[in-house]
Protein backbone atom coordinates (compact mmCIF):
# COMPACT_ATOMS: atom_id res chain seq x y z
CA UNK A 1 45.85 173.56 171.95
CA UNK A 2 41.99 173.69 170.54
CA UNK A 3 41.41 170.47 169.03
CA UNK A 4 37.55 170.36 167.39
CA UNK A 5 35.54 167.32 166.62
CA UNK A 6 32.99 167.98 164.08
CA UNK A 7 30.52 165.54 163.60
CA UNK A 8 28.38 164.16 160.23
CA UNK A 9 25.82 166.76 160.71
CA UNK A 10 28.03 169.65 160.86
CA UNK A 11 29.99 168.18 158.35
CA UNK A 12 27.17 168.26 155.64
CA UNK A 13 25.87 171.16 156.80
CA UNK A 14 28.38 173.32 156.22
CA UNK A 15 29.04 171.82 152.72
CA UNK A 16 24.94 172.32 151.50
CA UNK A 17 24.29 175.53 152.69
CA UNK A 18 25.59 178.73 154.23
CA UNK A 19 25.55 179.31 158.13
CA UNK A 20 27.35 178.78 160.84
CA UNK A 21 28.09 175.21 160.18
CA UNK A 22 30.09 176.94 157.06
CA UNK A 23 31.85 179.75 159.13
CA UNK A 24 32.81 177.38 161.65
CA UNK A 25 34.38 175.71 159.14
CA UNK A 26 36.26 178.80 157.37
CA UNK A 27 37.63 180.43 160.45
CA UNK A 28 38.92 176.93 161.28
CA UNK A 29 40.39 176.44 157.93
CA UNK A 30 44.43 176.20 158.10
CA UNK A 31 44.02 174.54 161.55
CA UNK A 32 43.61 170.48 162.57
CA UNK A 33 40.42 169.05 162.58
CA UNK A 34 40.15 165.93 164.96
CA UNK A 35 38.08 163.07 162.23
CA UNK A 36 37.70 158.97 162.79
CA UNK A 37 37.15 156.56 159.88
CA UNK A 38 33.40 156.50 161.09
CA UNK A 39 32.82 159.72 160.74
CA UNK A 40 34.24 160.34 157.36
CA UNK A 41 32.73 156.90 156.11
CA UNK A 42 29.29 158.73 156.83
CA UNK A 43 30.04 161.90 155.60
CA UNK A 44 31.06 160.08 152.35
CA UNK A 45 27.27 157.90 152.63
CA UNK A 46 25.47 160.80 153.21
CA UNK A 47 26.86 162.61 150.21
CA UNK A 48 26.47 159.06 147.83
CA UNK A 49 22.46 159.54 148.56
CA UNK A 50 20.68 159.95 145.54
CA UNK A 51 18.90 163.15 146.78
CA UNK A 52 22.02 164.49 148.06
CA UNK A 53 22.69 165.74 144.30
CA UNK A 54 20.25 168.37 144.76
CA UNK A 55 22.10 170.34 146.67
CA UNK A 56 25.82 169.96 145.54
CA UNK A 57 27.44 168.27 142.47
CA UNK A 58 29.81 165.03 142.93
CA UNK A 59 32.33 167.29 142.12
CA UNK A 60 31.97 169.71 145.31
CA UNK A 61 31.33 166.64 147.31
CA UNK A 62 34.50 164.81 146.36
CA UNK A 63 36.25 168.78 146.61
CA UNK A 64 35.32 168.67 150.19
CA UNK A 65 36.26 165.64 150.93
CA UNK A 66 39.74 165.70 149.78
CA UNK A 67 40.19 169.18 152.00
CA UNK A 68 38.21 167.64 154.73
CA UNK A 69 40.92 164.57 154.42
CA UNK A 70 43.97 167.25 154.11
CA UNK A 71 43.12 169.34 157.16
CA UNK A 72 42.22 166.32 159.59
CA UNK A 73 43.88 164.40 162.11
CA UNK A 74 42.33 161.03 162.10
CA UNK A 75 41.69 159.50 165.35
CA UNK A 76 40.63 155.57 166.40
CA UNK A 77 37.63 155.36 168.18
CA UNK A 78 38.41 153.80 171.60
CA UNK A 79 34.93 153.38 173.10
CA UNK A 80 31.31 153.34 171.87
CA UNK A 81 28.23 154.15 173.52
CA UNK A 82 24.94 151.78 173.57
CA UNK A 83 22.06 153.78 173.18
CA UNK A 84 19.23 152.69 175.25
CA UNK A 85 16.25 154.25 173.35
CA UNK A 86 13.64 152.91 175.63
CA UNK A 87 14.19 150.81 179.14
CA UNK A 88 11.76 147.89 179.10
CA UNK A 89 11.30 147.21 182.68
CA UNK A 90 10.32 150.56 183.28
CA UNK A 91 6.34 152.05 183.15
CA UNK A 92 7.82 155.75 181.80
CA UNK A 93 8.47 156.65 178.35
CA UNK A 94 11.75 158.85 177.83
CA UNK A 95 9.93 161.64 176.00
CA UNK A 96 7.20 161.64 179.35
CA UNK A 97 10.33 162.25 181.15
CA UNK A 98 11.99 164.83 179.25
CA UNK A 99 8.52 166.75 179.16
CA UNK A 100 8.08 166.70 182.67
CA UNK A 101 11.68 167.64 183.08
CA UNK A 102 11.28 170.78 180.70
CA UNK A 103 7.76 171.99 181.80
């Protein structure tokens, strides 16, 4: 069986705007997303933004969220990463890396 994780990005995404966030989203529809607490507690942030009112009402926020809720499986988190953004003890920057890496 598929399972699919979507995370806060796609989320919001597909709720704004039309694309393939949104397909994604409507071919999965009837079918078991895979959600944690985190994610949906920053999907509901995100849409609690002042700005965020430019692009959709409450009302299609809180409409989401309530399918989003119905069509999920929710799912603890059992580890979490650290992310390192820059290594101290070390004389290269990440982004000198990745740029040699991609040239």
């Amino acid at each position: 069986m598929l399972r699919v994780v979507l995370d806060t990005n796609v989320l919001i995404s597909a709720l704004i705007r039309k694309g393939k966030p949104r397909k994604l989203l409507r071919r999965a529809y009837g079918k078991r997303f895979i959600l944690s607490r985190e994610i949906m507690e920053e999907f509901l942030e995100v849409c609690g933004r002042d700005y965020f009112h430019e692009f959709v009402s409450d009302d299609e926020a809180a409409s989401f969220s309530r399918m989003l809720v119905n069509l999920s499986q929710f799912v603890a988190i059992k580890s979490k990463f650290k992310v390192i953004s820059e290594d101290p003890s070390s004389s290269i920057s990440p982004i000198a890396t990745l740029t040699a890496w991609t040239s």
